[in-house]
Structure formats: C-alpha cells, structure tokens
Protein backbone atom coordinates (compact mmCIF):
# COMPACT_ATOMS: atom_id res chain seq x y z
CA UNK A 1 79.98 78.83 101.03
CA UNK A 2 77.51 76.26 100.39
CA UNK A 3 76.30 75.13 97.13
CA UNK A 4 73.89 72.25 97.02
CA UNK A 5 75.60 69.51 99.49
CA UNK A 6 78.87 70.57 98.87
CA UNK A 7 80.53 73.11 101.29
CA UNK A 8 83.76 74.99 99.29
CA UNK A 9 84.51 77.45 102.44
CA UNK A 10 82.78 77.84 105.86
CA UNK A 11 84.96 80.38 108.08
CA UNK A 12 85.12 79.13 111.80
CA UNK A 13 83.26 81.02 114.15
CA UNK A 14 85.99 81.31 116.97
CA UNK A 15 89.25 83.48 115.15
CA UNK A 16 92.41 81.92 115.44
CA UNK A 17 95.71 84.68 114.88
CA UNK A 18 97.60 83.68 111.35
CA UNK A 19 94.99 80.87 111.20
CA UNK A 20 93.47 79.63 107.96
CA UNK A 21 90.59 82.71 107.42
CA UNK A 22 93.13 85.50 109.34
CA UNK A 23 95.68 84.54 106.65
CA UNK A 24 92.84 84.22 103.88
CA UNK A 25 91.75 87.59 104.87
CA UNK A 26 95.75 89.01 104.81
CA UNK A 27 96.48 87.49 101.30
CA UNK A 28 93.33 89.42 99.85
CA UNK A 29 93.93 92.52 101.57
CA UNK A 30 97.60 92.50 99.29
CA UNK A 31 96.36 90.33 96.17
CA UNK A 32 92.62 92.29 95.42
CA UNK A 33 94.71 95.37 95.16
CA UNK A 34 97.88 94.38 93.29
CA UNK A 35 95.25 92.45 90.56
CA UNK A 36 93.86 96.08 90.56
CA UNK A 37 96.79 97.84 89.86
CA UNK A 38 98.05 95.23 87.32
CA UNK A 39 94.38 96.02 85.13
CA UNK A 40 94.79 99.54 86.14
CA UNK A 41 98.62 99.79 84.27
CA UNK A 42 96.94 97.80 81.19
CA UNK A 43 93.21 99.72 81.19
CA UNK A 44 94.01 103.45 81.99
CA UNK A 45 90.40 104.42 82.37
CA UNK A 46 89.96 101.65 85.08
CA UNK A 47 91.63 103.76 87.67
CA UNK A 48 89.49 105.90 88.54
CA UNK A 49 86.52 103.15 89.02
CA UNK A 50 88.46 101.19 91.21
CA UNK A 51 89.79 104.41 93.40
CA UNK A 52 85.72 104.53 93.83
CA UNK A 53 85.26 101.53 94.75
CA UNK A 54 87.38 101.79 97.85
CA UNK A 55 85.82 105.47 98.61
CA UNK A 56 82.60 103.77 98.54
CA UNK A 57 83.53 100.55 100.29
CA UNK A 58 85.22 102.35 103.44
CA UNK A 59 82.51 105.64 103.62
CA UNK A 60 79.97 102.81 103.57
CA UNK A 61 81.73 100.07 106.18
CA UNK A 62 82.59 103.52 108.53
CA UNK A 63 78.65 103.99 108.05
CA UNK A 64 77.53 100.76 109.06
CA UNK A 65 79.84 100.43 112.04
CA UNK A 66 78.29 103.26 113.27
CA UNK A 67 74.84 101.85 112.59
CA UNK A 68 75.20 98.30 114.37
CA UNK A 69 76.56 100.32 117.47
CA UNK A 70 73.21 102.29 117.00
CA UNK A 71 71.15 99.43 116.94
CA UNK A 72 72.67 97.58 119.60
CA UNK A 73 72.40 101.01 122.01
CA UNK A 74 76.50 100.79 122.55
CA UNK A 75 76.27 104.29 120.25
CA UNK A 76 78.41 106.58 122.86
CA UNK A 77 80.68 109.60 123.28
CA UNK A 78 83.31 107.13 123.88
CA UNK A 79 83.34 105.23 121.02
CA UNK A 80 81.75 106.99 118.28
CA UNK A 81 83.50 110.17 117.43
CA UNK A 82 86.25 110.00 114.69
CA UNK A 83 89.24 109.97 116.89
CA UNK A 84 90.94 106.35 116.65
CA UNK A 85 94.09 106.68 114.52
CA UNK A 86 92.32 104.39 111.86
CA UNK A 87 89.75 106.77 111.74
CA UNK A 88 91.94 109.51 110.61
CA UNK A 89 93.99 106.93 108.42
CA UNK A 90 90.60 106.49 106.67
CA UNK A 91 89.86 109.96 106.14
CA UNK A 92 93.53 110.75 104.66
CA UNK A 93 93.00 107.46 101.88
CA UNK A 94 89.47 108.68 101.31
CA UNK A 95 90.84 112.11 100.43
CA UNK A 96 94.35 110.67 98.57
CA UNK A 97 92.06 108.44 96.26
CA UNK A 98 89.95 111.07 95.64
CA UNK A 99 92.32 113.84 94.91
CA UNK A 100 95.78 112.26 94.39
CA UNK A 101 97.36 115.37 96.48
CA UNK A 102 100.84 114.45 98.44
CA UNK A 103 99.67 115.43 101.77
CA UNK A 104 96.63 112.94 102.59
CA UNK A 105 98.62 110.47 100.76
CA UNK A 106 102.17 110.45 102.87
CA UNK A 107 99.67 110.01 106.26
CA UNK A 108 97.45 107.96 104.41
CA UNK A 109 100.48 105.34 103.44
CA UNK A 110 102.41 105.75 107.24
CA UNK A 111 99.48 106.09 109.79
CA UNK A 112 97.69 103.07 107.39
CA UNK A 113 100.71 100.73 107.03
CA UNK A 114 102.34 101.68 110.54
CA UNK A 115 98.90 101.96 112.40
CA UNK A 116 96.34 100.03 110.54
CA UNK A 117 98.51 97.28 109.35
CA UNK A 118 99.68 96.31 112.53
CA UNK A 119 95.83 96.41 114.15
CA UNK A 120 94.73 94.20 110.79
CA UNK A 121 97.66 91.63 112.19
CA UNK A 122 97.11 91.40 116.06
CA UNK A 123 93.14 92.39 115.80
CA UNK A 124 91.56 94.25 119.29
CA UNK A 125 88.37 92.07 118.49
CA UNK A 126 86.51 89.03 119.91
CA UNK A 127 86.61 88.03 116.05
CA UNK A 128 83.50 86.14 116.27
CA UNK A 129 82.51 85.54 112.78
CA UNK A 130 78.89 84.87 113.16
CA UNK A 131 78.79 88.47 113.99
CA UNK A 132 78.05 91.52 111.36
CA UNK A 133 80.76 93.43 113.40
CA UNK A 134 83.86 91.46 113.12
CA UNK A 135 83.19 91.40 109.07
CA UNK A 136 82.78 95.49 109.34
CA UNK A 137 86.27 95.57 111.83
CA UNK A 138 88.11 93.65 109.21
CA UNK A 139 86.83 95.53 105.93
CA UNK A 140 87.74 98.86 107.72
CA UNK A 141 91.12 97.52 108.07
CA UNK A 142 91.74 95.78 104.81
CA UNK A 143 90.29 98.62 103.48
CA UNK A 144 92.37 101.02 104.85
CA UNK A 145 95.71 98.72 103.76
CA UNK A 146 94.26 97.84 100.40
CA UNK A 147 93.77 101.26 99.28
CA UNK A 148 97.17 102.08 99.83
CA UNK A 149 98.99 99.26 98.07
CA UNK A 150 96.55 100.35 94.66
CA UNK A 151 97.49 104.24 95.37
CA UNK A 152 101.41 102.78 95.46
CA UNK A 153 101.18 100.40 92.59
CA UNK A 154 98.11 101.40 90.82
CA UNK A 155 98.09 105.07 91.17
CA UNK A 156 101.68 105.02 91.01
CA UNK A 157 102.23 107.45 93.89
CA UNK A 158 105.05 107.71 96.44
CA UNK A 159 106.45 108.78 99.85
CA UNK A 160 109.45 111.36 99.57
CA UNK A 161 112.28 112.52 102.50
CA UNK A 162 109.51 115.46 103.48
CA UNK A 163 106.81 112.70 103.87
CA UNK A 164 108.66 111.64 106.91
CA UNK A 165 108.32 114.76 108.41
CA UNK A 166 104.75 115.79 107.08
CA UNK A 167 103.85 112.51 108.87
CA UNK A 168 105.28 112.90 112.18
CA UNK A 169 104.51 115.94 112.99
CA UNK A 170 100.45 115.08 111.85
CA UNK A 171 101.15 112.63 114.39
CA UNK A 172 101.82 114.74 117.26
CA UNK A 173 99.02 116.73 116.27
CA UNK A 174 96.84 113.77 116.28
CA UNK A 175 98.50 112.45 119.80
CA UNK A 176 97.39 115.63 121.22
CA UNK A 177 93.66 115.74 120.18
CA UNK A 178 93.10 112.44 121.30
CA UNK A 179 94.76 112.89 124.83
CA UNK A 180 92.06 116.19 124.95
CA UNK A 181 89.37 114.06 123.77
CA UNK A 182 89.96 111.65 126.22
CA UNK A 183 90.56 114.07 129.26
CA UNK A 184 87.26 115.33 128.58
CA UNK A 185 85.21 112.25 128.06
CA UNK A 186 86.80 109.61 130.19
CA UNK A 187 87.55 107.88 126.57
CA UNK A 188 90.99 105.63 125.35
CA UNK A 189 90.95 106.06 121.59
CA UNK A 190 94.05 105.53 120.28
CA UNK A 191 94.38 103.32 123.33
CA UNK A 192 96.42 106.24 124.81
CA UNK A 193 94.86 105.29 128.38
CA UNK A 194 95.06 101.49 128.35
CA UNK A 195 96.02 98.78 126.52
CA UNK A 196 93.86 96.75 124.10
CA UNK A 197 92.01 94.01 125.68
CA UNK A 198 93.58 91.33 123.13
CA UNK A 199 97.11 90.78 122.80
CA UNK A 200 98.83 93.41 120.87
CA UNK A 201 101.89 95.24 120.00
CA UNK A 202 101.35 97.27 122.62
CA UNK A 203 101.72 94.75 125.20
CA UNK A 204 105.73 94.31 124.59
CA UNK A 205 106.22 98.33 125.39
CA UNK A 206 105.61 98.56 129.00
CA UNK A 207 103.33 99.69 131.96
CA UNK A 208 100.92 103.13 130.82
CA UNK A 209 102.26 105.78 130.92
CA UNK A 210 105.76 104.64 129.61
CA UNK A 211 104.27 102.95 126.68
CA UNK A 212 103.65 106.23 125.21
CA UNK A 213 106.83 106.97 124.78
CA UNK A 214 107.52 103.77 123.47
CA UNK A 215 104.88 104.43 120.85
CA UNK A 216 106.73 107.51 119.82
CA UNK A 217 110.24 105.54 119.31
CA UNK A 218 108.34 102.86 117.44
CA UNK A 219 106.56 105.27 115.19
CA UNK A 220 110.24 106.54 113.75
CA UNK A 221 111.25 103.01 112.98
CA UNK A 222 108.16 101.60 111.37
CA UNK A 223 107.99 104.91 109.01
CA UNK A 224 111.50 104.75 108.59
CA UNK A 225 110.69 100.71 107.79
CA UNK A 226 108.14 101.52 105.30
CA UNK A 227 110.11 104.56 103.48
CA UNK A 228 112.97 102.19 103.16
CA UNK A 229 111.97 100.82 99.93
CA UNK A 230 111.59 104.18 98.18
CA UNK A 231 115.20 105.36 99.54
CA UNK A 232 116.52 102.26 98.08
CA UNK A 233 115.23 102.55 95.11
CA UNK A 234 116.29 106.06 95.02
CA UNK A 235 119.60 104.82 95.68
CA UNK A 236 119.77 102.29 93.19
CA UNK A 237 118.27 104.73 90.06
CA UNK A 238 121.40 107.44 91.17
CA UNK A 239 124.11 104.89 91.10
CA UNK A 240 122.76 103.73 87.90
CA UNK A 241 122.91 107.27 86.40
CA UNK A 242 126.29 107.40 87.86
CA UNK A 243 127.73 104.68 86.58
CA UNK A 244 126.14 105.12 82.98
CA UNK A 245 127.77 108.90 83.34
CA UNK A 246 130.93 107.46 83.94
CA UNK A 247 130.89 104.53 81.49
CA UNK A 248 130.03 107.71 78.75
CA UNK A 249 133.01 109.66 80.35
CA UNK A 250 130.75 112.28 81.57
C-alpha cells in the first residue's frame, strides 16, 4: 500500500510458507473473526450482518474463481465442478450461517478446520501475488476457516459426541463421489489420484494408493483433535457440578 512516497505494505510477489504475508494472511483469518464475534456478543443485531458478509464474500470469491478460469480458457470438466472437499466445506458454512441447523454446521467446522485449514497452511498454489488467482485461492480458504471461528465464538454454536459421527460418515459419502467423479472424467479432486504438486501433508503418508488409507486414519485424529476442546470443557462444567453437589451434600 502506497500512499504518496511512502510505502506502509507491499506483499512480495514470490510466496514464502509461514513468511511475513502467509503469516499476515493466518493472523487475519483468526483475528477478523474473533473482533466479529467480540461486537457480535456486545451488538446482538450485528450477527446476522456479519453471517452475510461471509455468505456474500465466499458465493462471490467461488464465483469469480470460476470466472478467471473462464477467461483464461482453463474452464474444464476437471476442474470446475463442485467436487474438491473445500468445495463442499463451503457449501456446509454457506448453509450453517445461513440457517444455524447442527448438520451443515458439524461438517462445516471438521471438513473446514481438518480439510481447509490444513490446505490454508501448506497452500497447492504457485502463490504468485501479482496474480488475481492466488488472492481468490486464499479468500476461499480464509473464508472457509473464518466463518467457522465466528459460527463457534460469535454464533455461539458447537460440535457434540454425534457430530463425530455425522461427520465421518459425510465423509465416506463424499470419498465415494469423488472417486466416481474421477473414474469418469480422468479428474483428481480431492487429490484422491495424486498428490498436490506443492509440498503438502499429503506427502508424509506414502506412495498412492496407500495414502488413502492414511487419509482415513488421519481424518479420526484431526476431528478427534478439533472436538477435544468441547469434551474438555464438557468435562470440566460436570466435575464442577459435581463437586458443588458434593460441597452442598447433595
């Protein structure tokens, strides 16, 4: 950003992982949200306006991704169709922010934190920052992530023992669609058919096919990861209202 001769931020054009704009871009993917959430718990009648802004924000980035692909005739069976986990994980948050219903939100919150998160950390993308697609890869993410930290802390929703299950077996159902999809079209979403060009989680789980299973095992921990903080807390309120019960002789 330029104002007169004075130059307050100018990302670099080449993307360095955890560098300066990669962590710039992380902190306000966690702090736009949480500033949200802490007007939203003081200003009621905010919620809803900032539950919109996200709906518009990732309807409108999802748009546009498909337009530069358009533009720049890379607009294919293989690339376009709705079928990358992210894709789904932006459907579910579009639907939990606009409804508030339990379902879209439990795969919203483990398909966007276990999925999205982890593509938003170790991006598949040449990251070029002169380009109009590497700002519309990382607003899809942060998007996706930012929406769920303001459903947790501003919307004040939560993952339960049944969200576990509601999410993994969504997940099979998803694994299975886009193995078909890419059968028929010769396609890798969900890079279920090779790895990610860029260096990735997916690199420390083996050869293909073996990965896949590998994906599977580290789907369990990373939901059991990211329920953790909800059983604990779960914990902690019982063993409160058991020791109060106690202290009253109850």
């Amino acid at each position: 950003m330029k104002i007169g001769s004075v130059i307050f931020w100018e990302p670099p054009l080449a993307f360095q992982l955890f560098g300066p704009t990669h962590l710039f871009i992380l902190a306000v993917t966690f702090l736009v949200p949480l500033g949200m959430a802490a007007i939203t718990r003081r200003v009621k009648k905010a919620e809803p306006y900032f539950a919109w802004f996200f709906i518009v924000l990732l309807l409108v980035n999802r748009a546009a991704a498909l337009l530069v692909n358009f533009q720049e005739g890379l607009l294919t069976w293989q690339n376009a169709l709705p079928i990358q986990l992210c894709d789904w994980a932006l459907a579910v948050s579009v639907i939990a922010l606009w409804t508030r219903r339990q379902l879209p939100f439990d795969l919203a919150y483990f398909w966007g934190l276990s999925g999205t998160l982890q593509a938003l950390l170790t991006p598949d993308t040449s990251a070029n920052f002169a380009n109009l697609r590497t700002w519309i890869f990382f607003l899809a993410h942060s998007g996706i992530v930012a929406a769920i930290v303001f459903l947790v802390f501003g919307g004040c929703m939560r993952v339960y023992p049944r969200s576990l299950v509601h999410a993994w077996l969504w997940s099979q159902f998803y694994l299975l669609v886009a193995l078909l999809v890419n059968r028929l079209l010769g396609a890798n979403y969900g890079y279920l058919c090779a790895k990610p060009v860029h260096a990735s989680l997916l690199d420390w789980l083996g050869p293909w096919p073996w990965y896949l299973g590998s994906l599977e095992a580290l789907a369990l921990i990373f939901y059991g990861f990211f329920y953790l903080p909800f059983f604990l807390s779960d914990w902690w309120r019982c063993r409160g209202i058991a020791v109060a019960a106690r202290a009253q002789g109850i």
